[in-house]
PDB file of N, CA and C in Angstrom:
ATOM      1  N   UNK A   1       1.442  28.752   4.132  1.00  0.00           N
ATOM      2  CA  UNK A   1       1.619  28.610   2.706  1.00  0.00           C
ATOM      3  C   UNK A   1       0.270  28.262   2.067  1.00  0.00           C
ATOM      4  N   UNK A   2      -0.241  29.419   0.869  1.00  0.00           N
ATOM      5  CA  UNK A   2      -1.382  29.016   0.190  1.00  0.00           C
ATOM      6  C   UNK A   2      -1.443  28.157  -0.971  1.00  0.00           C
ATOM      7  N   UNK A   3      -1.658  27.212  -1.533  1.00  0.00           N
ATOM      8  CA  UNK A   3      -1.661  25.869  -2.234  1.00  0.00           C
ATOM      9  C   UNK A   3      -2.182  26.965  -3.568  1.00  0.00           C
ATOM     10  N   UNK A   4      -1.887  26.801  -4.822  1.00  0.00           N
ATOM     11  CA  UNK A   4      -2.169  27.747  -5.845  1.00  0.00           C
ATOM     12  C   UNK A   4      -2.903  27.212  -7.228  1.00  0.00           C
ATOM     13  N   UNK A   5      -3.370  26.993  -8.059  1.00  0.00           N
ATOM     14  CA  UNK A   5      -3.375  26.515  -8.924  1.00  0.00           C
ATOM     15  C   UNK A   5      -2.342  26.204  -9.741  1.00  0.00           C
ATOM     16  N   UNK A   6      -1.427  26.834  -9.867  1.00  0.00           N
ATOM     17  CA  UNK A   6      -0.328  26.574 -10.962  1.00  0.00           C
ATOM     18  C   UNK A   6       0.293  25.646  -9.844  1.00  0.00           C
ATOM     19  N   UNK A   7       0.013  25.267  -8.447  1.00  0.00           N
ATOM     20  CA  UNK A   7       0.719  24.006  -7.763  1.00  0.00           C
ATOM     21  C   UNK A   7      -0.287  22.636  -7.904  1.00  0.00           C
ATOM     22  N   UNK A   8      -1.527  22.869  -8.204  1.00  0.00           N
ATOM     23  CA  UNK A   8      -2.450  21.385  -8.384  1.00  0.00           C
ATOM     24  C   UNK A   8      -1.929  21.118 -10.073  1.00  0.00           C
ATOM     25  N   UNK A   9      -1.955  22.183 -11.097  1.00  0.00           N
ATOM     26  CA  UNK A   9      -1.469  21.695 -12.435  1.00  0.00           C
ATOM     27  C   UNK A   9       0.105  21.107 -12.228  1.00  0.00           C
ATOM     28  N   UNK A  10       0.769  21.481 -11.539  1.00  0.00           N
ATOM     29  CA  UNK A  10       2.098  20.892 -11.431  1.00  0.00           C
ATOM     30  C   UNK A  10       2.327  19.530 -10.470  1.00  0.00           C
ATOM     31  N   UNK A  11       1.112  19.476 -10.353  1.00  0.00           N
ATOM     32  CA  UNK A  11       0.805  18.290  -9.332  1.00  0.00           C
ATOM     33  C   UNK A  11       0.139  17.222 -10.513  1.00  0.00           C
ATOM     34  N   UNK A  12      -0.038  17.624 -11.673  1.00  0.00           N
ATOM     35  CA  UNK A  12      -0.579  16.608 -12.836  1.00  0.00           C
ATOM     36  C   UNK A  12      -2.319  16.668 -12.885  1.00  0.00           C
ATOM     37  N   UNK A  13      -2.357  17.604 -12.182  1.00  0.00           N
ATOM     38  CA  UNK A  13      -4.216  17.762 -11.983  1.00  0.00           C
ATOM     39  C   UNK A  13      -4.141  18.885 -13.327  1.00  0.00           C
ATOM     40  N   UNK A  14      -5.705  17.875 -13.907  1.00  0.00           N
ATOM     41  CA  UNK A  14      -6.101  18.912 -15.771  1.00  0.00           C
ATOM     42  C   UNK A  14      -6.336  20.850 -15.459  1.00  0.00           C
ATOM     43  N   UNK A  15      -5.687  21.251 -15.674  1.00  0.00           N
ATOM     44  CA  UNK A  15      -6.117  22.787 -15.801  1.00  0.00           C
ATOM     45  C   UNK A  15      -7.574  23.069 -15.269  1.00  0.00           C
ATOM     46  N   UNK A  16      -8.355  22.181 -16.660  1.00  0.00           N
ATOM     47  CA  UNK A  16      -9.744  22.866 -16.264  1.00  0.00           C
ATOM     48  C   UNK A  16     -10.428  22.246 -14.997  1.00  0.00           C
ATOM     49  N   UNK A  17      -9.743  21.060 -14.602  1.00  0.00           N
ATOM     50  CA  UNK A  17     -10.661  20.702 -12.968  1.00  0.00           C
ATOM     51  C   UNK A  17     -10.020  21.667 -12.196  1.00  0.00           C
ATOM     52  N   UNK A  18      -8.769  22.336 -12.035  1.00  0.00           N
ATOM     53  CA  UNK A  18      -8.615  22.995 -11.307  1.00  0.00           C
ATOM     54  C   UNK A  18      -9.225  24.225 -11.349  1.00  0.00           C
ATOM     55  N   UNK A  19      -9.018  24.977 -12.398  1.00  0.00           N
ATOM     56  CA  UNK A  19     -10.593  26.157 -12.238  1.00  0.00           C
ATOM     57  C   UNK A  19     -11.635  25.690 -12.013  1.00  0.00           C
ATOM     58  N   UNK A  20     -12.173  24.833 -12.404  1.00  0.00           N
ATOM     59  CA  UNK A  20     -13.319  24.729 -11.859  1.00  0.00           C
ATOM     60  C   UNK A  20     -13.650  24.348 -10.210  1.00  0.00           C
ATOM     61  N   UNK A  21     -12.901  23.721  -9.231  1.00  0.00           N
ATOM     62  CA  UNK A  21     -12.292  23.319  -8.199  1.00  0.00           C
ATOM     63  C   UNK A  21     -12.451  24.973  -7.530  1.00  0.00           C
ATOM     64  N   UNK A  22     -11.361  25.784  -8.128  1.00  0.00           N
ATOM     65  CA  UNK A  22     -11.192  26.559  -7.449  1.00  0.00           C
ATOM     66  C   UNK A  22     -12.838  27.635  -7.613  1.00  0.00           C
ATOM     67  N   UNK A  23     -13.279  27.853  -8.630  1.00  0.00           N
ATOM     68  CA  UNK A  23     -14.357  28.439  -8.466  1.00  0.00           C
ATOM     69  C   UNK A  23     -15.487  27.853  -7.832  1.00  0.00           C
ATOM     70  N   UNK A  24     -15.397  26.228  -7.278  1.00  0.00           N
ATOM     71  CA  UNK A  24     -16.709  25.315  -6.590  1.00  0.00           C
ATOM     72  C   UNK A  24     -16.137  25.923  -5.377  1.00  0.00           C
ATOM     73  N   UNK A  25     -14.609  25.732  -4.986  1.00  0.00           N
ATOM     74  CA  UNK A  25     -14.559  26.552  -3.362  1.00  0.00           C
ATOM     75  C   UNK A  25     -14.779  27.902  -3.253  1.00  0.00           C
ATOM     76  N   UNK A  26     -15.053  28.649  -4.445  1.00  0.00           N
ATOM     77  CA  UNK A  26     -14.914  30.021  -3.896  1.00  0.00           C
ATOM     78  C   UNK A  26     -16.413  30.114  -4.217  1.00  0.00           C
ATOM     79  N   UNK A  27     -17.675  29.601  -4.731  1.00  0.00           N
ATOM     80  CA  UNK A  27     -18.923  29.764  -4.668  1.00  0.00           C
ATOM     81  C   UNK A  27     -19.202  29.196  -3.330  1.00  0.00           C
ATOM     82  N   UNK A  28     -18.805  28.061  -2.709  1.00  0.00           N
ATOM     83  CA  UNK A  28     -19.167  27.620  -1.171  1.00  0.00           C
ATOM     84  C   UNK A  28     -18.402  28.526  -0.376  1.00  0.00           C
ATOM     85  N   UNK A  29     -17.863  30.059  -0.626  1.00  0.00           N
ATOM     86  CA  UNK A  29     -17.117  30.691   0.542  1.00  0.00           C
ATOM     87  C   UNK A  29     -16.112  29.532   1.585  1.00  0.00           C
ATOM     88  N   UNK A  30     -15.392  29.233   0.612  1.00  0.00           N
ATOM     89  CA  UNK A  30     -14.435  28.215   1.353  1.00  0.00           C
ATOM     90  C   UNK A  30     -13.085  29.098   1.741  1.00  0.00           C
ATOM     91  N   UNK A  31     -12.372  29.124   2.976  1.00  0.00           N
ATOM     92  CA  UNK A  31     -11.147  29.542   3.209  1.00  0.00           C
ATOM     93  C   UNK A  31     -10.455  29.457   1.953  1.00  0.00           C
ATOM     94  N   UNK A  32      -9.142  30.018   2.213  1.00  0.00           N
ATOM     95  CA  UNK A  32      -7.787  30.003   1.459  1.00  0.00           C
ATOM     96  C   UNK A  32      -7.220  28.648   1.464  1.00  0.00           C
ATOM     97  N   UNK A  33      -6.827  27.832   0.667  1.00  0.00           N
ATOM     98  CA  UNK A  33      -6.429  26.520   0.497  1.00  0.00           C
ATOM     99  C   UNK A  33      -4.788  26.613   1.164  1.00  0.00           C
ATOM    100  N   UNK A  34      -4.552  26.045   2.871  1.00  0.00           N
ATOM    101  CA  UNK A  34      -3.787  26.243   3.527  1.00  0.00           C
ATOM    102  C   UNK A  34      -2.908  24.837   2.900  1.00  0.00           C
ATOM    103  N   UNK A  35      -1.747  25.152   3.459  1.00  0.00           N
ATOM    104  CA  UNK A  35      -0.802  23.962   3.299  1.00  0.00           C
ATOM    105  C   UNK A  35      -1.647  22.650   4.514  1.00  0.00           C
ATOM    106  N   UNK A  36      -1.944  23.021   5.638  1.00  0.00           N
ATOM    107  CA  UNK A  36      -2.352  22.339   6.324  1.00  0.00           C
ATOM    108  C   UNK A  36      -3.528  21.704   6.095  1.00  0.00           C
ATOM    109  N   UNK A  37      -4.638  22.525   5.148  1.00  0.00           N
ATOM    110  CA  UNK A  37      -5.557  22.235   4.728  1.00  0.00           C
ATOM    111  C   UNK A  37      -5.671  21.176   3.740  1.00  0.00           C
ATOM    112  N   UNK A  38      -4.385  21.476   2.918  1.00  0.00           N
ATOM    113  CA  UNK A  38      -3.723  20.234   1.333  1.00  0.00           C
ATOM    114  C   UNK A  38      -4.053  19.374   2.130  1.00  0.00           C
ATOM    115  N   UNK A  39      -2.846  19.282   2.759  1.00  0.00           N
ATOM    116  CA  UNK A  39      -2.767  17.594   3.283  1.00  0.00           C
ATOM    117  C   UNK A  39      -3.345  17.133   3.806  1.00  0.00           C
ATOM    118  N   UNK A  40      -4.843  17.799   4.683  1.00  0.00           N
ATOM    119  CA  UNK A  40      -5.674  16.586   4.853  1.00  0.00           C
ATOM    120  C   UNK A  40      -6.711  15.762   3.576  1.00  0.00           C
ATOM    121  N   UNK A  41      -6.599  17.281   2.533  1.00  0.00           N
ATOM    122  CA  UNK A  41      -7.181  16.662   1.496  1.00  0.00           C
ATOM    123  C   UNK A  41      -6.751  15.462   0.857  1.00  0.00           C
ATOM    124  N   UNK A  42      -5.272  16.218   0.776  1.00  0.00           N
ATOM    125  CA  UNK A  42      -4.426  14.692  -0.047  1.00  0.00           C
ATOM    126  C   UNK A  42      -4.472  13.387   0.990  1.00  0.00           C
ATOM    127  N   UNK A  43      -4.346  13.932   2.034  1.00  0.00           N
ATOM    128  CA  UNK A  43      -4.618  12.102   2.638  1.00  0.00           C
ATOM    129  C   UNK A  43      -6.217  11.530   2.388  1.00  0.00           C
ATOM    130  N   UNK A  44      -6.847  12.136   2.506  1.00  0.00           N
ATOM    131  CA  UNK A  44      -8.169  11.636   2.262  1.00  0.00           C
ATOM    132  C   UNK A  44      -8.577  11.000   0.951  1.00  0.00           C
ATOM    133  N   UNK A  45      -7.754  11.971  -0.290  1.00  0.00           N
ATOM    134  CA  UNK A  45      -7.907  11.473  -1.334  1.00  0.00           C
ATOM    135  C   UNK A  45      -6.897  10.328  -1.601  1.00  0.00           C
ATOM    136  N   UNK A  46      -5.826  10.325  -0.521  1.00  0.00           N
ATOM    137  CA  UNK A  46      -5.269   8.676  -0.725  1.00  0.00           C
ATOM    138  C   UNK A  46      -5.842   7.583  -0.247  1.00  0.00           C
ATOM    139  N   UNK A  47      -6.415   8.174   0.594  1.00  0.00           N
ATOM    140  CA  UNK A  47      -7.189   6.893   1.874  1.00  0.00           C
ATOM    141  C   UNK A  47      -8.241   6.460   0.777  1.00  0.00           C
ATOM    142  N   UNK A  48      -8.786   7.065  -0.181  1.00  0.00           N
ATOM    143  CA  UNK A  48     -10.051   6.330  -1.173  1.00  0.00           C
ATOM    144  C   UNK A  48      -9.391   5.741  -2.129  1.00  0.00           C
ATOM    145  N   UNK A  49      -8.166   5.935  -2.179  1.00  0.00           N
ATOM    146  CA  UNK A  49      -7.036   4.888  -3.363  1.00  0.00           C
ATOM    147  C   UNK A  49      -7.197   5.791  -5.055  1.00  0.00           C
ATOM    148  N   UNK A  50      -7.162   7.071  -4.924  1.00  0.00           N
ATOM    149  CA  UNK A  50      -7.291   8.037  -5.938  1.00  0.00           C
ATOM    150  C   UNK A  50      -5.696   8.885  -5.864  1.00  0.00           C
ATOM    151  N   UNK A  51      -5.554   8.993  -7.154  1.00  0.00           N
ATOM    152  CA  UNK A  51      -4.164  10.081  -7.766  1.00  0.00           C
ATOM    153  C   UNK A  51      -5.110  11.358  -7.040  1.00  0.00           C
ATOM    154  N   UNK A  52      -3.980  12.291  -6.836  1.00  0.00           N
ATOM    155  CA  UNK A  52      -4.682  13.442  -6.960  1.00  0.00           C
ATOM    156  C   UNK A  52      -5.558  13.772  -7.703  1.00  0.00           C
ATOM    157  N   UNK A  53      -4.725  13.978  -9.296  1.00  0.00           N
ATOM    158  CA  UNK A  53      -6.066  14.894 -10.143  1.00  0.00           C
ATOM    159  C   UNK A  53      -7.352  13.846 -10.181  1.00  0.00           C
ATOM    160  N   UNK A  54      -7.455  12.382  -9.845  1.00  0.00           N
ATOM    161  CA  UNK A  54      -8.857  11.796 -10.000  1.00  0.00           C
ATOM    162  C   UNK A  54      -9.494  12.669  -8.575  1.00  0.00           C
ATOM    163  N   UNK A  55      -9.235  12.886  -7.620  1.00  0.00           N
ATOM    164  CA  UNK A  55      -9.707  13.396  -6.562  1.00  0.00           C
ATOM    165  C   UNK A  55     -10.271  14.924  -6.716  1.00  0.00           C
ATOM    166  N   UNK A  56      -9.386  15.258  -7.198  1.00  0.00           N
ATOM    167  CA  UNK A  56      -9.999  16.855  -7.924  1.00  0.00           C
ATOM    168  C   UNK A  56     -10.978  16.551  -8.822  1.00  0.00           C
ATOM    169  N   UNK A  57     -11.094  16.313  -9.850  1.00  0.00           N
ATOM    170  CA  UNK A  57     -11.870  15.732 -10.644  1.00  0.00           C
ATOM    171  C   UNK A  57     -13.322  15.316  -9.618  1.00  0.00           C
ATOM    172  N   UNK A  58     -12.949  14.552  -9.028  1.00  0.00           N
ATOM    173  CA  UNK A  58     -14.449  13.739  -8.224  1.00  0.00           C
ATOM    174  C   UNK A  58     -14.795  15.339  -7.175  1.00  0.00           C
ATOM    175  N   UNK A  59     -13.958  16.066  -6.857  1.00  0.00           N
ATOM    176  CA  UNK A  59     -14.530  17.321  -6.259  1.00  0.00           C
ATOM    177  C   UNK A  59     -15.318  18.175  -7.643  1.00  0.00           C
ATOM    178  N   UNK A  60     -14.925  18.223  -8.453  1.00  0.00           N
ATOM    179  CA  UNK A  60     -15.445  19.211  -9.571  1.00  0.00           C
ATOM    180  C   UNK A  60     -17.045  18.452  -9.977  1.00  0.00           C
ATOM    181  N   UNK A  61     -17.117  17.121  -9.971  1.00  0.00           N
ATOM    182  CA  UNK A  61     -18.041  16.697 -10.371  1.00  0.00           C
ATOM    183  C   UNK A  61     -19.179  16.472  -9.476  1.00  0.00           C
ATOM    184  N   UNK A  62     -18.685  16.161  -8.624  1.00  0.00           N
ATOM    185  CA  UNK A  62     -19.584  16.189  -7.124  1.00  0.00           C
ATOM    186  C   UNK A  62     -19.996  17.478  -6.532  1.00  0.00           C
ATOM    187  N   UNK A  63     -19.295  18.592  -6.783  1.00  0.00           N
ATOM    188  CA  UNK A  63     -19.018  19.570  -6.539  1.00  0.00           C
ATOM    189  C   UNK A  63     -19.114  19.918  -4.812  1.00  0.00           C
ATOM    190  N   UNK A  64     -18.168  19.795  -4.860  1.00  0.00           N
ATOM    191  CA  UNK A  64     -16.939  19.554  -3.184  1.00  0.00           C
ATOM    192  C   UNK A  64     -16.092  20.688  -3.218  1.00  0.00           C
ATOM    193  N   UNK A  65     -15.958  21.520  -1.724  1.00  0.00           N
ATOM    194  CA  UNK A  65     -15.182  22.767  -1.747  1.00  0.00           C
ATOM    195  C   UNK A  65     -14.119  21.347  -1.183  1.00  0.00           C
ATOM    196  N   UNK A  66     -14.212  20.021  -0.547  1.00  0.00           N
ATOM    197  CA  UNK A  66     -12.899  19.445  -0.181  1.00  0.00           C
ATOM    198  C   UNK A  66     -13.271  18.162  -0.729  1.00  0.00           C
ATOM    199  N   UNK A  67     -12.126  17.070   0.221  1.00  0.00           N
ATOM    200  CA  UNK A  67     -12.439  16.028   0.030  1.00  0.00           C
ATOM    201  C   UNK A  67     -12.674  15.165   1.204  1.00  0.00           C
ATOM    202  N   UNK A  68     -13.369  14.217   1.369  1.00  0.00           N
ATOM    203  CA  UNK A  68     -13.115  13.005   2.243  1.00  0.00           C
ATOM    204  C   UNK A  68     -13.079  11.656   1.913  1.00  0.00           C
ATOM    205  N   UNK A  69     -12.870  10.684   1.978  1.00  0.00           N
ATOM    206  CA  UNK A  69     -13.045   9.360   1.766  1.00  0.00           C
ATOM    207  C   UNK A  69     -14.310   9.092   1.619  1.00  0.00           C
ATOM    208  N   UNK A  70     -14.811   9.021   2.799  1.00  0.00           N
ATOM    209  CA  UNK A  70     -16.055   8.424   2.993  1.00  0.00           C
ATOM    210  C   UNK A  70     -17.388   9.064   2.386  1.00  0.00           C
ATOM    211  N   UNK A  71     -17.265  10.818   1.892  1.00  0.00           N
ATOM    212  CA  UNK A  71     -18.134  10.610   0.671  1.00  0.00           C
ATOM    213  C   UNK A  71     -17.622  10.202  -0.378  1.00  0.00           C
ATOM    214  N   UNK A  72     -16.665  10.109  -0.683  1.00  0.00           N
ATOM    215  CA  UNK A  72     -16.168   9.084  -2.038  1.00  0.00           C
ATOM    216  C   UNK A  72     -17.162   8.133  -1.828  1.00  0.00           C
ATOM    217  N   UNK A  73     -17.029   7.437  -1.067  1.00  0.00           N
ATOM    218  CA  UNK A  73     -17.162   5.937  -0.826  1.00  0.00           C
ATOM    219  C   UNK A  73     -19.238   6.000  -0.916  1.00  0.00           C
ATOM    220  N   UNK A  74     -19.168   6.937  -0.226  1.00  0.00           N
ATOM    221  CA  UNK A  74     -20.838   6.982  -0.326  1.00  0.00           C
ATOM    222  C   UNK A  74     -21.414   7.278  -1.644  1.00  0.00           C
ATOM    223  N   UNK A  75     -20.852   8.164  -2.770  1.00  0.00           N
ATOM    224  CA  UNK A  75     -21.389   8.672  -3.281  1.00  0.00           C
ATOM    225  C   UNK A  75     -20.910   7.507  -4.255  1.00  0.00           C
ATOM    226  N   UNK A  76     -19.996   7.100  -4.071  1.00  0.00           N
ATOM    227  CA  UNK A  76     -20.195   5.211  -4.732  1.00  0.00           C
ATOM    228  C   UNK A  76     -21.079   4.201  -4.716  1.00  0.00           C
ATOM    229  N   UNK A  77     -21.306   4.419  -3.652  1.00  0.00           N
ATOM    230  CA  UNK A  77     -22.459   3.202  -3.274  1.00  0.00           C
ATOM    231  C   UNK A  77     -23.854   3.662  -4.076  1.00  0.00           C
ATOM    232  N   UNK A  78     -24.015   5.086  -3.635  1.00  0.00           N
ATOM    233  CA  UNK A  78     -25.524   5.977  -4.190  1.00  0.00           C
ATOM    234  C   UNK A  78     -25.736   5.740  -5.809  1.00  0.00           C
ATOM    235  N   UNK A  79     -24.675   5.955  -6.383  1.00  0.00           N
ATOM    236  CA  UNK A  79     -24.173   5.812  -7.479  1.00  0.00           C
ATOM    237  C   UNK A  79     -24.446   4.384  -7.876  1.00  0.00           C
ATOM    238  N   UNK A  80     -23.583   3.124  -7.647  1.00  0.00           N
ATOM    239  CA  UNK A  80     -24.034   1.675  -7.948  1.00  0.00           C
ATOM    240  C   UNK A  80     -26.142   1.513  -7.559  1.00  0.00           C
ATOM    241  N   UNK A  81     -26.175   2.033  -6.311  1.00  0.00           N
ATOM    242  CA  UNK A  81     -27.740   1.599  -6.051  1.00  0.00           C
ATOM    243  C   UNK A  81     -28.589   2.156  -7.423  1.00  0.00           C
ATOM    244  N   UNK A  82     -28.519   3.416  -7.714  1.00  0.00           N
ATOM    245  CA  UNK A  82     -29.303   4.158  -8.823  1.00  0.00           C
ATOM    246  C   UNK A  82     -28.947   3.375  -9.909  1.00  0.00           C
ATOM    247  N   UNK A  83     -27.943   2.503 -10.158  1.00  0.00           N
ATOM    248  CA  UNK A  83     -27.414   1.536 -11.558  1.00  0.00           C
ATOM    249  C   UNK A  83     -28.375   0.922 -11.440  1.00  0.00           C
ATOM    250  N   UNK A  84     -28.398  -0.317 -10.177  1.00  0.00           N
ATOM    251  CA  UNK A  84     -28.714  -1.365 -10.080  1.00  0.00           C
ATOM    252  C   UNK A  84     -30.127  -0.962 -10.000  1.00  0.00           C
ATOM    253  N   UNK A  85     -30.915   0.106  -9.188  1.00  0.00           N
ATOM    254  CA  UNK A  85     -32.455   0.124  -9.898  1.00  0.00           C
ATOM    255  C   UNK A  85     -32.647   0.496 -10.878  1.00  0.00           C
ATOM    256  N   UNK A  86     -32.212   1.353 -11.934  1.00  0.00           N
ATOM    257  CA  UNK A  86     -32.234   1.416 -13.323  1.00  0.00           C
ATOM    258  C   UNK A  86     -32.618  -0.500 -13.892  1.00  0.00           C
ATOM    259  N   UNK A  87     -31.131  -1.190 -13.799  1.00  0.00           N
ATOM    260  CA  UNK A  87     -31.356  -2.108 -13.894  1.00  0.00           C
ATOM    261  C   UNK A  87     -32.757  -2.936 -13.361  1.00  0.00           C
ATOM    262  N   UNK A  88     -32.928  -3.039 -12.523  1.00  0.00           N
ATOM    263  CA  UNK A  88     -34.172  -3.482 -11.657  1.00  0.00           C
ATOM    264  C   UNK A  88     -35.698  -3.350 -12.478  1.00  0.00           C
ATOM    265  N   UNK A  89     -35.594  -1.848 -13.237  1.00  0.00           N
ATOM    266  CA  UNK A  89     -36.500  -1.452 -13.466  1.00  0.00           C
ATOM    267  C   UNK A  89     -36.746  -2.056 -15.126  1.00  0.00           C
ATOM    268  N   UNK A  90     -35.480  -1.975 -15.713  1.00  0.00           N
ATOM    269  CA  UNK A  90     -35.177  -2.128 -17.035  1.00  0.00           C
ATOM    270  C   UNK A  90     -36.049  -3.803 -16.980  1.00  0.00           C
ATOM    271  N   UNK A  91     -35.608  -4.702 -16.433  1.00  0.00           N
ATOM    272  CA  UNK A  91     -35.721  -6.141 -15.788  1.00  0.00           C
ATOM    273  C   UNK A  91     -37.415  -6.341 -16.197  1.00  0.00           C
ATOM    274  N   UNK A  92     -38.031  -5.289 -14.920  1.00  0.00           N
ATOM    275  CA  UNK A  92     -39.349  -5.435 -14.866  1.00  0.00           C
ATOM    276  C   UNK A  92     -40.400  -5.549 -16.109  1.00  0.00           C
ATOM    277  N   UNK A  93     -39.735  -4.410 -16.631  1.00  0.00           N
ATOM    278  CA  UNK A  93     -40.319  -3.634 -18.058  1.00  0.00           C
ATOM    279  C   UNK A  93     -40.213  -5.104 -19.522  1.00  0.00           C
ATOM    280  N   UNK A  94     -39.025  -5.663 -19.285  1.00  0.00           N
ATOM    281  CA  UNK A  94     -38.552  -6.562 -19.971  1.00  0.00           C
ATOM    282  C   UNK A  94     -39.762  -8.022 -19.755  1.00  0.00           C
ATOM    283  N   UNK A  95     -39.553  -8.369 -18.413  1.00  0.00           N
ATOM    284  CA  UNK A  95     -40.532  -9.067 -17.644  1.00  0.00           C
ATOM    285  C   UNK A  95     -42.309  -8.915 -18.077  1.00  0.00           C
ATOM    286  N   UNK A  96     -42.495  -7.527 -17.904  1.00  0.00           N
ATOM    287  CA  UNK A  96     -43.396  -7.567 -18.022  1.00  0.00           C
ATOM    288  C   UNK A  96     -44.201  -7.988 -19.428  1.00  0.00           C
ATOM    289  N   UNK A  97     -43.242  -7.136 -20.905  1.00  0.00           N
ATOM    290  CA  UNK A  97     -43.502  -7.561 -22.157  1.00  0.00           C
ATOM    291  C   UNK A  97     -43.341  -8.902 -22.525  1.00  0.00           C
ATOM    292  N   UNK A  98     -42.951  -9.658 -21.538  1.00  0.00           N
ATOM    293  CA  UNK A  98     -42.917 -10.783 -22.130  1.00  0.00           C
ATOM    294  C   UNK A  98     -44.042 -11.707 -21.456  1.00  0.00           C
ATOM    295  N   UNK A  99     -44.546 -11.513 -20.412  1.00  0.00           N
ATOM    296  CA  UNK A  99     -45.808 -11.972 -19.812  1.00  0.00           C
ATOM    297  C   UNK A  99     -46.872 -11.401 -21.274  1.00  0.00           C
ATOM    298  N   UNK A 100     -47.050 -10.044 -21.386  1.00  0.00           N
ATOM    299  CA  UNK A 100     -47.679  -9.907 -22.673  1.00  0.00           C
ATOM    300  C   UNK A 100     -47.806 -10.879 -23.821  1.00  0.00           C
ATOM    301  N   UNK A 101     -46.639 -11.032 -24.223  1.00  0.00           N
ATOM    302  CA  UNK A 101     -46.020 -11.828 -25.244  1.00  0.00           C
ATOM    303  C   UNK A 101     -46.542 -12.732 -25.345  1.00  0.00           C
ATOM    304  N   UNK A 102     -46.509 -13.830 -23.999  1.00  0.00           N
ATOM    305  CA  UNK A 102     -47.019 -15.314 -23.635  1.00  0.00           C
ATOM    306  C   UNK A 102     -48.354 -14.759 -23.686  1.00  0.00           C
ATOM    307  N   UNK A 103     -48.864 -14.171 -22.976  1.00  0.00           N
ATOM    308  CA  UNK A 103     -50.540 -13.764 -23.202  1.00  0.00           C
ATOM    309  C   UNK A 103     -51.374 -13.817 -24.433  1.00  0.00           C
ATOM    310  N   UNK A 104     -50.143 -13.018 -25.126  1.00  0.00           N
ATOM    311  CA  UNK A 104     -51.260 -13.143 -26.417  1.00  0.00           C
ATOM    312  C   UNK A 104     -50.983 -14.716 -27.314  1.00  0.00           C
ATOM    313  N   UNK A 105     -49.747 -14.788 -27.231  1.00  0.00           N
ATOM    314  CA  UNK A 105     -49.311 -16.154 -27.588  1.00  0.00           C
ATOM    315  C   UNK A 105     -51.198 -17.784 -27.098  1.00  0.00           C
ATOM    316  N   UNK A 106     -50.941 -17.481 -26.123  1.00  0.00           N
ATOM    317  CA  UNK A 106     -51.835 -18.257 -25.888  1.00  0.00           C
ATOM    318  C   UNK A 106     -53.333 -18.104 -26.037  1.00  0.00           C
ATOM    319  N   UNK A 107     -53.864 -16.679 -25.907  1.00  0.00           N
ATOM    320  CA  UNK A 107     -55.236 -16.451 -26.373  1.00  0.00           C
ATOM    321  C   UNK A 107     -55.658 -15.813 -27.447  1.00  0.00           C
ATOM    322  N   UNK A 108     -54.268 -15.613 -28.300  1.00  0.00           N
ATOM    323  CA  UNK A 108     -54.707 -15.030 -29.744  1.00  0.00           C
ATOM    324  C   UNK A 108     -54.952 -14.039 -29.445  1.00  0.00           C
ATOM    325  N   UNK A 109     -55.208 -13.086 -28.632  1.00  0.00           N
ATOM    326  CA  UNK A 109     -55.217 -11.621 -28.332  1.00  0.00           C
ATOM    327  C   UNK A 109     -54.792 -11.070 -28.621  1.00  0.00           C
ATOM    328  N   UNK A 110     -54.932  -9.293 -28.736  1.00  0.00           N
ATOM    329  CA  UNK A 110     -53.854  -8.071 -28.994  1.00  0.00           C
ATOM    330  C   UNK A 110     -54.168  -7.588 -27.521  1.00  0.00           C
ATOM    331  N   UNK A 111     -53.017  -7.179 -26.325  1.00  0.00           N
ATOM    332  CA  UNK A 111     -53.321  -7.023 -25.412  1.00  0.00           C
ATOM    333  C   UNK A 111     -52.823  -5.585 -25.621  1.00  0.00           C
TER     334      UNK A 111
END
């Protein structure tokens, strides 16, 4: 049994992640979406604690002919690290104008 689109929209997954889904597997030359094939997706996308259509969705955006947990989970982490040096960096920049600040504060300077 081949899994169809009009079965992921009836599954509550948005129309357009599913075209797009289906055209990310058919640009990676991905098989026919087997019944056997679903369900390891759908377990995987339960095992990361996602509804279906968020799982489709995170395939369309990631752009994934499937799914697994554990790039969920990675591309979470990759995701928070690139925050947190944004942040890091934002920090520095902040840091640094204010060493300026005190600088000129104290020697009357334009630095």
């Amino acid at each position: 049994m081949k899994i169809t689109k009009q079965d992921l929209i009836d599954m509550n997954c948005d129309p357009e992640h599913v075209d797009d889904w289906f055209d990310i597997r058919k640009d990676k030359r991905a098989p026919s979406l087997t019944g056997t094939a679903w369900k390891k997706i759908v377990n995987q996308i339960e095992l990361a604690g996602l509804t279906i259509a968020q799982g489709i969705e995170a395939c369309c955006e990631y752009e994934w002919r499937g799914f697994r947990a554990d790039w969920y989970a990675n591309k979470l982490r990759q995701l928070a690290s690139e925050s947190s040096n944004i942040h890091l960096i934002d920090d520095a920049k902040s840091r640094k104008e204010g060493v300026r600040t005190a600088l000129r504060n104290i020697n009357g300077t334009d630095w």
